[in-house]
C-alpha atoms as a PDB file:
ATOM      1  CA  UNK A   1       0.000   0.000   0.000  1.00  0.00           C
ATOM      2  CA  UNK A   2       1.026   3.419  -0.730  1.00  0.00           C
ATOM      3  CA  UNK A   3       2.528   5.905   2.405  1.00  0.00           C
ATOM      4  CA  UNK A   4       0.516   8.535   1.867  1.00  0.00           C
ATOM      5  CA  UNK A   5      -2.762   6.413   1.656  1.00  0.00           C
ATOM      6  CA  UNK A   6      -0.833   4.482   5.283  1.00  0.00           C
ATOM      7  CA  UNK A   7      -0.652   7.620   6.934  1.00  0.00           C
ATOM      8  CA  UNK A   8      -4.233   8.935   6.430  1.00  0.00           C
ATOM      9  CA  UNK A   9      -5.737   5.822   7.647  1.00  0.00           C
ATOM     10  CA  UNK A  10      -2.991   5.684  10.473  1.00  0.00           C
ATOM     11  CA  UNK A  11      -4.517   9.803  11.083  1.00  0.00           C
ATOM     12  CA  UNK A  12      -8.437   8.904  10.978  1.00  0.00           C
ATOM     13  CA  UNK A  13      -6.993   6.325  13.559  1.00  0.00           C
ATOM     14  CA  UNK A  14      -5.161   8.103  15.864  1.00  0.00           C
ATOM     15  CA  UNK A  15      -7.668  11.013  16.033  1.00  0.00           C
ATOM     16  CA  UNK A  16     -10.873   8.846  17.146  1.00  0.00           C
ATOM     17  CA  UNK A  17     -12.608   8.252  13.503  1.00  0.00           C
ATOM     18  CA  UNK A  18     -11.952   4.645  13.327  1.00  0.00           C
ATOM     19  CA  UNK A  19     -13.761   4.259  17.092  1.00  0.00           C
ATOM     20  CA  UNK A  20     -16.615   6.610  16.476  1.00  0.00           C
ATOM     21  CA  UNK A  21     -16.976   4.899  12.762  1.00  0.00           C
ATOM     22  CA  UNK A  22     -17.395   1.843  15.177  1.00  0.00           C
ATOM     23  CA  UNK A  23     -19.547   3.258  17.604  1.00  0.00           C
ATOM     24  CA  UNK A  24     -22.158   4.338  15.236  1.00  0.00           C
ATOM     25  CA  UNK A  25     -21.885   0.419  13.054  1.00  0.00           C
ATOM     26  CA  UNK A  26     -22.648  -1.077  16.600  1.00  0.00           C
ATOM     27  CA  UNK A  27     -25.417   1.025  17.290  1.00  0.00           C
ATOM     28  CA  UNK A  28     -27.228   1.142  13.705  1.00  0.00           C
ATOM     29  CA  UNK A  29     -27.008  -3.100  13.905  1.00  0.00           C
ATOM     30  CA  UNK A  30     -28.439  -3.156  17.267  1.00  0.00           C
ATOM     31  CA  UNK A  31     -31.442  -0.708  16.023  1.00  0.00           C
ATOM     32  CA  UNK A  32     -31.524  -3.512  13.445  1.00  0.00           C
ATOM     33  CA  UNK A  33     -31.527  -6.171  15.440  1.00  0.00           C
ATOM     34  CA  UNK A  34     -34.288  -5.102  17.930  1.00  0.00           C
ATOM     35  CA  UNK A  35     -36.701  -3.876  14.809  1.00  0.00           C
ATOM     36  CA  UNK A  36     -36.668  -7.396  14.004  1.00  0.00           C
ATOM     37  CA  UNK A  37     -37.014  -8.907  17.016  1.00  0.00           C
ATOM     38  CA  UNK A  38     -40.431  -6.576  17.553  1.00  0.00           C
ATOM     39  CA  UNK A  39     -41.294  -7.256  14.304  1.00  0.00           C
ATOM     40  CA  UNK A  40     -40.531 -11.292  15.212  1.00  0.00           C
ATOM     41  CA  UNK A  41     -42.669 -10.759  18.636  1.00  0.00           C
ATOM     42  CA  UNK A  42     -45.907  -8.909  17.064  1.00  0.00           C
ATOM     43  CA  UNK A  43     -46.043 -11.194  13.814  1.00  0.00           C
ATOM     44  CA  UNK A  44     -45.449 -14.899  14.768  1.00  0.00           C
ATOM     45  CA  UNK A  45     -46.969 -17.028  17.494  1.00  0.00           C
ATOM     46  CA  UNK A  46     -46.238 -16.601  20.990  1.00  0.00           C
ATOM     47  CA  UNK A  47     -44.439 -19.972  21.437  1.00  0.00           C
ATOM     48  CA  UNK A  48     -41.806 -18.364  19.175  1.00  0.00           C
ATOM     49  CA  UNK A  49     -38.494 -18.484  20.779  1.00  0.00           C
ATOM     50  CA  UNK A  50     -35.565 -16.530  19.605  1.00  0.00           C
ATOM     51  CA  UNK A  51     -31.504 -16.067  20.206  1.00  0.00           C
ATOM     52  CA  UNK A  52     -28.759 -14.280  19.147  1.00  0.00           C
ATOM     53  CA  UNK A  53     -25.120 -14.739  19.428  1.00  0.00           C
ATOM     54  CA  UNK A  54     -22.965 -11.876  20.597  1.00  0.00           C
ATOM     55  CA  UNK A  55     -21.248  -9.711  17.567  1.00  0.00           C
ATOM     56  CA  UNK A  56     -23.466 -11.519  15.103  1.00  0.00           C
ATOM     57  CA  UNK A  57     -25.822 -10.499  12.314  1.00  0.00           C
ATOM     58  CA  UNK A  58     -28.460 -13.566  12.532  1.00  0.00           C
ATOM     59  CA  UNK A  59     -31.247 -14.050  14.921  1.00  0.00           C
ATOM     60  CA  UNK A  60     -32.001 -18.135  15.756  1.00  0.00           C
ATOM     61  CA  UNK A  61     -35.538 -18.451  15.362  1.00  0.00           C
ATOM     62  CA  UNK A  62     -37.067 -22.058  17.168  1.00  0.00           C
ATOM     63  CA  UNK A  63     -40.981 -22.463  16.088  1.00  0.00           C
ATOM     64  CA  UNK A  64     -43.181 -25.221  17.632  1.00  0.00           C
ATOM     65  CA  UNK A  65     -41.694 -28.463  16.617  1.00  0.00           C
ATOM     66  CA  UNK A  66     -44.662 -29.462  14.492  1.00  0.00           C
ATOM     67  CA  UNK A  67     -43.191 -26.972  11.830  1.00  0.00           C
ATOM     68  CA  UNK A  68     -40.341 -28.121   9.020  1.00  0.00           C
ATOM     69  CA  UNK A  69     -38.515 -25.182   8.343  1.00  0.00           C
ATOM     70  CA  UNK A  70     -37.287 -26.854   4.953  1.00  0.00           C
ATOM     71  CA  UNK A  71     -41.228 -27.393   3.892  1.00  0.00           C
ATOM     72  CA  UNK A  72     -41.267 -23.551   5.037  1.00  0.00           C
ATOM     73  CA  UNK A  73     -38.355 -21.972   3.474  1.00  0.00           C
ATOM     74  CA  UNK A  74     -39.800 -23.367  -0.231  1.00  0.00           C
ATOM     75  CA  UNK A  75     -43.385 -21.389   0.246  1.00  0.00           C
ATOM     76  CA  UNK A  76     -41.055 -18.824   1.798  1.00  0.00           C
ATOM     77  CA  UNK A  77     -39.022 -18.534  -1.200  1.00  0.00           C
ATOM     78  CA  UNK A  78     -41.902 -18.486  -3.498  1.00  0.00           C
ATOM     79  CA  UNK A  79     -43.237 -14.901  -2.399  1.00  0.00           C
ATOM     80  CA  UNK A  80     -39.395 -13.317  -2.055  1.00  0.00           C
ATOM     81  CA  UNK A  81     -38.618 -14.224   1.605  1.00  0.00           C
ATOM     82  CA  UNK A  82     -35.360 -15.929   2.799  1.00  0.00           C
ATOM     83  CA  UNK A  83     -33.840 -18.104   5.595  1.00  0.00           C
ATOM     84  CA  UNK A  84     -31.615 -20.154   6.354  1.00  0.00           C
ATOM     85  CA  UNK A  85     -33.367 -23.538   7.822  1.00  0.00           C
ATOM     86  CA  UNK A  86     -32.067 -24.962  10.953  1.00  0.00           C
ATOM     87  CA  UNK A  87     -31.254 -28.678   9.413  1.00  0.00           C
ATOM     88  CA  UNK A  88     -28.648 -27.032   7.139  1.00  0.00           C
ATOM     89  CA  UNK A  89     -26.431 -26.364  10.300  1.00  0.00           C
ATOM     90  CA  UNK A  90     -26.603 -29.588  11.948  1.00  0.00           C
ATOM     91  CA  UNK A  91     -25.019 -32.777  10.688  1.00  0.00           C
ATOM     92  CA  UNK A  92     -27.802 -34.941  11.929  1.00  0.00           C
ATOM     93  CA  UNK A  93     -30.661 -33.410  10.404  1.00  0.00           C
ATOM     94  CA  UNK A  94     -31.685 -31.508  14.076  1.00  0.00           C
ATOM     95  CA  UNK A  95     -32.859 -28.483  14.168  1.00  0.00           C
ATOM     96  CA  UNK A  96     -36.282 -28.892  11.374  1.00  0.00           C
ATOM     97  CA  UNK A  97     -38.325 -26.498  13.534  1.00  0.00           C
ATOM     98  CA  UNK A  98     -35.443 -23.505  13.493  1.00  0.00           C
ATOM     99  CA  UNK A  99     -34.234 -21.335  11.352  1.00  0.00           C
ATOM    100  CA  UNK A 100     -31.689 -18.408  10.814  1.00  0.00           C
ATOM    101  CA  UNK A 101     -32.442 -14.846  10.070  1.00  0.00           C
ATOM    102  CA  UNK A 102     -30.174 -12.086   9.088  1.00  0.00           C
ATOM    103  CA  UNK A 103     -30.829  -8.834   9.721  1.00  0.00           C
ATOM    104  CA  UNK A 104     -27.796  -7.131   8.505  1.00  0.00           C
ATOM    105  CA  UNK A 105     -28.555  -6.211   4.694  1.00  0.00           C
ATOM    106  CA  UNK A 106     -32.665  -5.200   4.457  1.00  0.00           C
ATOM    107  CA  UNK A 107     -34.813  -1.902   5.165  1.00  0.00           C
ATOM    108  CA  UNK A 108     -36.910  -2.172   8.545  1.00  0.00           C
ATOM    109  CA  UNK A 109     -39.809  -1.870   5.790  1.00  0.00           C
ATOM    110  CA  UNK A 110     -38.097  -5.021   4.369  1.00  0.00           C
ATOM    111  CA  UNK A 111     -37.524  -6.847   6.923  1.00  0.00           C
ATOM    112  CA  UNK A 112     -41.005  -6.018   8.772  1.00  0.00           C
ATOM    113  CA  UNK A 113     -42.346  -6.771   5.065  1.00  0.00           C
ATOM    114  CA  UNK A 114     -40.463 -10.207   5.168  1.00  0.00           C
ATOM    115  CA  UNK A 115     -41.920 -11.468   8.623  1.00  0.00           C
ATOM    116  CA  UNK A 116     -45.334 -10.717   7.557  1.00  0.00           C
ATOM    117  CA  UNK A 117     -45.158 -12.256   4.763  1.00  0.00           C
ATOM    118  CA  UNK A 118     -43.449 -15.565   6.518  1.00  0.00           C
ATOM    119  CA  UNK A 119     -46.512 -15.277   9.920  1.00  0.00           C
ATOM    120  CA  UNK A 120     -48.952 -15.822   6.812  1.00  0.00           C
ATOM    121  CA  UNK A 121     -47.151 -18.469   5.319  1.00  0.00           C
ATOM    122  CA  UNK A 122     -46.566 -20.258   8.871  1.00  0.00           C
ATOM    123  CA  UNK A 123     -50.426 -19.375   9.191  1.00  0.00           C
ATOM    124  CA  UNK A 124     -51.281 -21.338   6.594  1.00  0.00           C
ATOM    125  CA  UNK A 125     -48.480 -24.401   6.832  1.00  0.00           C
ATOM    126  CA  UNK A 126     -50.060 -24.736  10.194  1.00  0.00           C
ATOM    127  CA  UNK A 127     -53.817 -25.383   8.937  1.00  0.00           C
ATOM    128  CA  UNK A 128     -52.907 -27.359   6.790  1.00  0.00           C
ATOM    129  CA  UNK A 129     -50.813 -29.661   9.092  1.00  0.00           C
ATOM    130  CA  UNK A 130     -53.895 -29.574  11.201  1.00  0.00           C
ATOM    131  CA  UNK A 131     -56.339 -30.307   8.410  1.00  0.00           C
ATOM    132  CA  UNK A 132     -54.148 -32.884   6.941  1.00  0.00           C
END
């Protein structure tokens, strides 16, 4: 890398840029995070459990163990909505009613958008597991 290039970083650095650049990243994800976490707690059923690990950008999202999150993530898919199902992070195959959210790239509209879109989808999986 260049010296001149070197010593403005090694500037923005010394005199508190990098830390406040910091500051600010930690604080926008963590407005992030808790918009979908309220968004998680008004939209899908009470017996909806959810974790997140520290200095992380997914939320761990258990449903009632009567759901498949792969049958899920395909309807999901369908209307535009993404996650990552729990199975895919297990070796065993554990994990069917979980799933992994990110909430590091969309919009709060998006991602409010997104878990409306997935409670009527789970709405629906549901009734049909019951009817069928």
């Amino acid at each position: 890398m260049p010296v001149l290039p070197q010593l403005a970083i090694a500037k923005f650095i010394r005199l508190g840029g990098y830390a406040k650049h910091l500051r600010q990243m930690r604080q926008h994800y963590e407005q992030q995070r808790d918009h979908l976490l309220r968004a998680i707690k008004t939209y899908l059923p009470s017996d909806t459990r959810v974790s997140f690990p520290d200095g992380s950008f997914i939320l761990w999202v258990e449903l009632h163990t009567n759901i498949d999150s792969m049958k899920l993530v395909e309807q999901c898919r369908e209307e535009g909505v993404g996650f990552a199902p729990g199975p895919l992070f297990s070796a065993t195959g554990k994990y069917r009613n979980c799933f992994r959210l990110n909430f590091s790239e969309q919009n709060a509209e998006k991602r409010e958008w997104a878990v409306k879109t997935l409670a009527t989808i789970l709405q629906n999986f549901e009734s049909k597991a019951k009817a069928g």
